[in-house]
Protein backbone atom coordinates (compact mmCIF):
# COMPACT_ATOMS: atom_id res chain seq x y z
CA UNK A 1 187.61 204.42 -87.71
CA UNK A 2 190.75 203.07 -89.43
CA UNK A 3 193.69 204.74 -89.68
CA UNK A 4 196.49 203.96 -92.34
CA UNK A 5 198.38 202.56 -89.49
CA UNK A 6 196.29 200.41 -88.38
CA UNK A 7 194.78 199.44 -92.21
CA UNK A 8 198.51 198.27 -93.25
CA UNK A 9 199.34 196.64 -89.58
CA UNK A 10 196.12 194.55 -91.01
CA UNK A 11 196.43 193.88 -94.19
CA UNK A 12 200.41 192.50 -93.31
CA UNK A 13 198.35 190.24 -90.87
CA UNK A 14 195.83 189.01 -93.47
CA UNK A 15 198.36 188.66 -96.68
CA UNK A 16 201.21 186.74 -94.71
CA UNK A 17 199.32 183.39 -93.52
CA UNK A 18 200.63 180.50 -92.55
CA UNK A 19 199.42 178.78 -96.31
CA UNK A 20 201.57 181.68 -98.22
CA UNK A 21 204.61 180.94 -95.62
CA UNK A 22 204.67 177.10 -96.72
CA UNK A 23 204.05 177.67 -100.46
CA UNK A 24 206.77 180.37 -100.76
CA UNK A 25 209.46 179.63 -98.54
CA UNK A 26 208.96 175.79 -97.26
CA UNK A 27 207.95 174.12 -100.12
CA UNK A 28 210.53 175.44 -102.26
CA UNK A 29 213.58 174.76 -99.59
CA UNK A 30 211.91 171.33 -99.38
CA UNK A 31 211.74 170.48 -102.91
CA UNK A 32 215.52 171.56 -103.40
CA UNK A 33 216.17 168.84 -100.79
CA UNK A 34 214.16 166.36 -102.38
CA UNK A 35 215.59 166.97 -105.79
CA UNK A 36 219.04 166.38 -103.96
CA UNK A 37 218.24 163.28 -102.70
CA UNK A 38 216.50 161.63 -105.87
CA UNK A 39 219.68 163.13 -107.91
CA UNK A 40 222.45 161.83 -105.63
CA UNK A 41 221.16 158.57 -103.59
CA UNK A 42 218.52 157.52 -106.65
CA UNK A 43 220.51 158.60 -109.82
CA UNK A 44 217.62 160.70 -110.97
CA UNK A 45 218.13 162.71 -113.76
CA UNK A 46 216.77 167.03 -113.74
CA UNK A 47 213.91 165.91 -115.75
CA UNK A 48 212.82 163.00 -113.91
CA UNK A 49 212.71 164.92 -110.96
CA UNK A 50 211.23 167.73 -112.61
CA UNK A 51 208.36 164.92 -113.86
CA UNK A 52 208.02 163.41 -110.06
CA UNK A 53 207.85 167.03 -108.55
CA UNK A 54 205.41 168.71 -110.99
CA UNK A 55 207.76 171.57 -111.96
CA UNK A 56 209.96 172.16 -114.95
CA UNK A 57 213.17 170.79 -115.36
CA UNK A 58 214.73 174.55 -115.28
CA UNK A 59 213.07 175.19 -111.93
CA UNK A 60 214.97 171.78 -110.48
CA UNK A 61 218.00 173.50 -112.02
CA UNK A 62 217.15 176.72 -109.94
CA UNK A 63 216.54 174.09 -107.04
CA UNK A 64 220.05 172.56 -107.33
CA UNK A 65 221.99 175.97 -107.70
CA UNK A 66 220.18 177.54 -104.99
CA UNK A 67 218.53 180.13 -106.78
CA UNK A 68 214.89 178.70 -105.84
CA UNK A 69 214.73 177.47 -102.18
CA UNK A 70 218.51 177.87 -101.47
CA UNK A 71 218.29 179.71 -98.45
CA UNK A 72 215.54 177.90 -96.39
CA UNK A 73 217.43 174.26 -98.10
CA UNK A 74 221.07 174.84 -96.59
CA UNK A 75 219.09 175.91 -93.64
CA UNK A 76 216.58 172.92 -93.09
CA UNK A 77 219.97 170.51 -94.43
CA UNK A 78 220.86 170.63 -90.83
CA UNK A 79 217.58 169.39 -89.23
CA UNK A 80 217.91 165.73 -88.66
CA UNK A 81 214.29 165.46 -88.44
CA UNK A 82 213.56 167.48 -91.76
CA UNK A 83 215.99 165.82 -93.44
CA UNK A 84 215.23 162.12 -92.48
CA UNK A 85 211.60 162.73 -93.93
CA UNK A 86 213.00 164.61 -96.76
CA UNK A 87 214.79 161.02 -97.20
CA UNK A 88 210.96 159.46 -97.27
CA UNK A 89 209.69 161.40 -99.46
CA UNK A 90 212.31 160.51 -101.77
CA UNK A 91 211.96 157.27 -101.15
CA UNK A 92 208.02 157.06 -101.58
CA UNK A 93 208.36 159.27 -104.87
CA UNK A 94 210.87 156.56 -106.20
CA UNK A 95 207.92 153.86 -105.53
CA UNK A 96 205.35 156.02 -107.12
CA UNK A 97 203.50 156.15 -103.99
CA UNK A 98 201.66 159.71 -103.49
CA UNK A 99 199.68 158.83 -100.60
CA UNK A 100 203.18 158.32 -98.81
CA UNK A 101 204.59 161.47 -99.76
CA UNK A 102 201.38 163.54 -98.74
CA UNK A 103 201.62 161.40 -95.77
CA UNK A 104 204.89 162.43 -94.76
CA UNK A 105 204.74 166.32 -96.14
CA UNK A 106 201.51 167.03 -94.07
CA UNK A 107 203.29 165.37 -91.04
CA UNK A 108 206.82 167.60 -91.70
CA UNK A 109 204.97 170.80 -92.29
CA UNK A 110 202.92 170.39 -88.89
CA UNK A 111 206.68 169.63 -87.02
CA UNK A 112 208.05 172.82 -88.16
CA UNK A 113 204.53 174.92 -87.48
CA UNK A 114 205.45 173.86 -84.08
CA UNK A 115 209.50 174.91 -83.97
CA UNK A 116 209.17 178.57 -84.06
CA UNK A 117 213.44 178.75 -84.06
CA UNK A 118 212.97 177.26 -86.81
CA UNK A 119 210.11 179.39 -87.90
CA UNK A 120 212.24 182.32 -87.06
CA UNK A 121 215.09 181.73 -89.15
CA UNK A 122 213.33 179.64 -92.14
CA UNK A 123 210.62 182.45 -92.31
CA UNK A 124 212.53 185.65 -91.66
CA UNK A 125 211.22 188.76 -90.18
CA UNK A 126 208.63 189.76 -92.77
CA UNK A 127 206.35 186.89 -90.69
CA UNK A 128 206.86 187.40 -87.67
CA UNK A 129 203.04 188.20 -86.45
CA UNK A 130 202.43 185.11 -87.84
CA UNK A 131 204.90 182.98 -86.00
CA UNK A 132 203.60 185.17 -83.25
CA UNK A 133 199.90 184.22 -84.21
CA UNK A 134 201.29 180.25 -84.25
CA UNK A 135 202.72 180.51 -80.63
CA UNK A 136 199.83 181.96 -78.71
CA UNK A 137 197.64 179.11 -80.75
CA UNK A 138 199.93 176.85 -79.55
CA UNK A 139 199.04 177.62 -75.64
């Protein structure tokens, strides 16, 4: 038999996968970056990245200022690796090629599945059975 323990132990197991992690904290520091880039190396304006990410040109605004992605951004900003494909994804949006950037995003998400410092910090502590989950996988 269940007890509450044990029922909310599981359901905080269940709700915090690895699929909510990169949809609510690492694809929203990674669009921030990307916005960067097209803004300041391709003279992009908020609405044309708005139109090449699929979001609205106030959530690129949120993007910019931080408000949306901010943390995980300044965070990932000093990962050469992150940062060099956040630099080909910009690149391949700015030659309209989707294959490329789905390319490079599947590749980037699966590096930082693997750095659980990263993980750690990126994630915070509200995940940490799951980066505990991704480690003994790992072995």
């Amino acid at each position: 038999m269940l007890n509450e323990s044990m029922v909310k132990r599981h359901i905080g197991l269940t709700l915090k996968t690895w699929y909510e992690a990169v949809s609510k904290k690492i694809l929203p520091s990674l669009r921030a970056l990307v916005a960067e880039v097209l803004i300041n190396n391709y003279g992009y304006t908020q609405t044309q990245v708005a139109e090449a990410l699929g979001v609205t040109q106030p959530a690129v605004s949120n993007y910019l200022s931080g408000k949306r992605g901010g943390d995980g951004a300044r965070l990932l900003r000093r990962n050469r690796i992150v940062m060099r494909n956040v630099e080909r994804i910009a690149y391949c949006i700015t030659m309209n090629d989707l294959g490329c950037v789905n390319d490079i995003l599947d590749n980037l998400i699966e590096y930082m599945r693997g750095d659980y410092k990263l993980l750690e910090k990126l994630l915070g502590p509200e995940y940490k059975d799951l980066i505990s989950i991704l480690k003994k996988r790992r072995k």
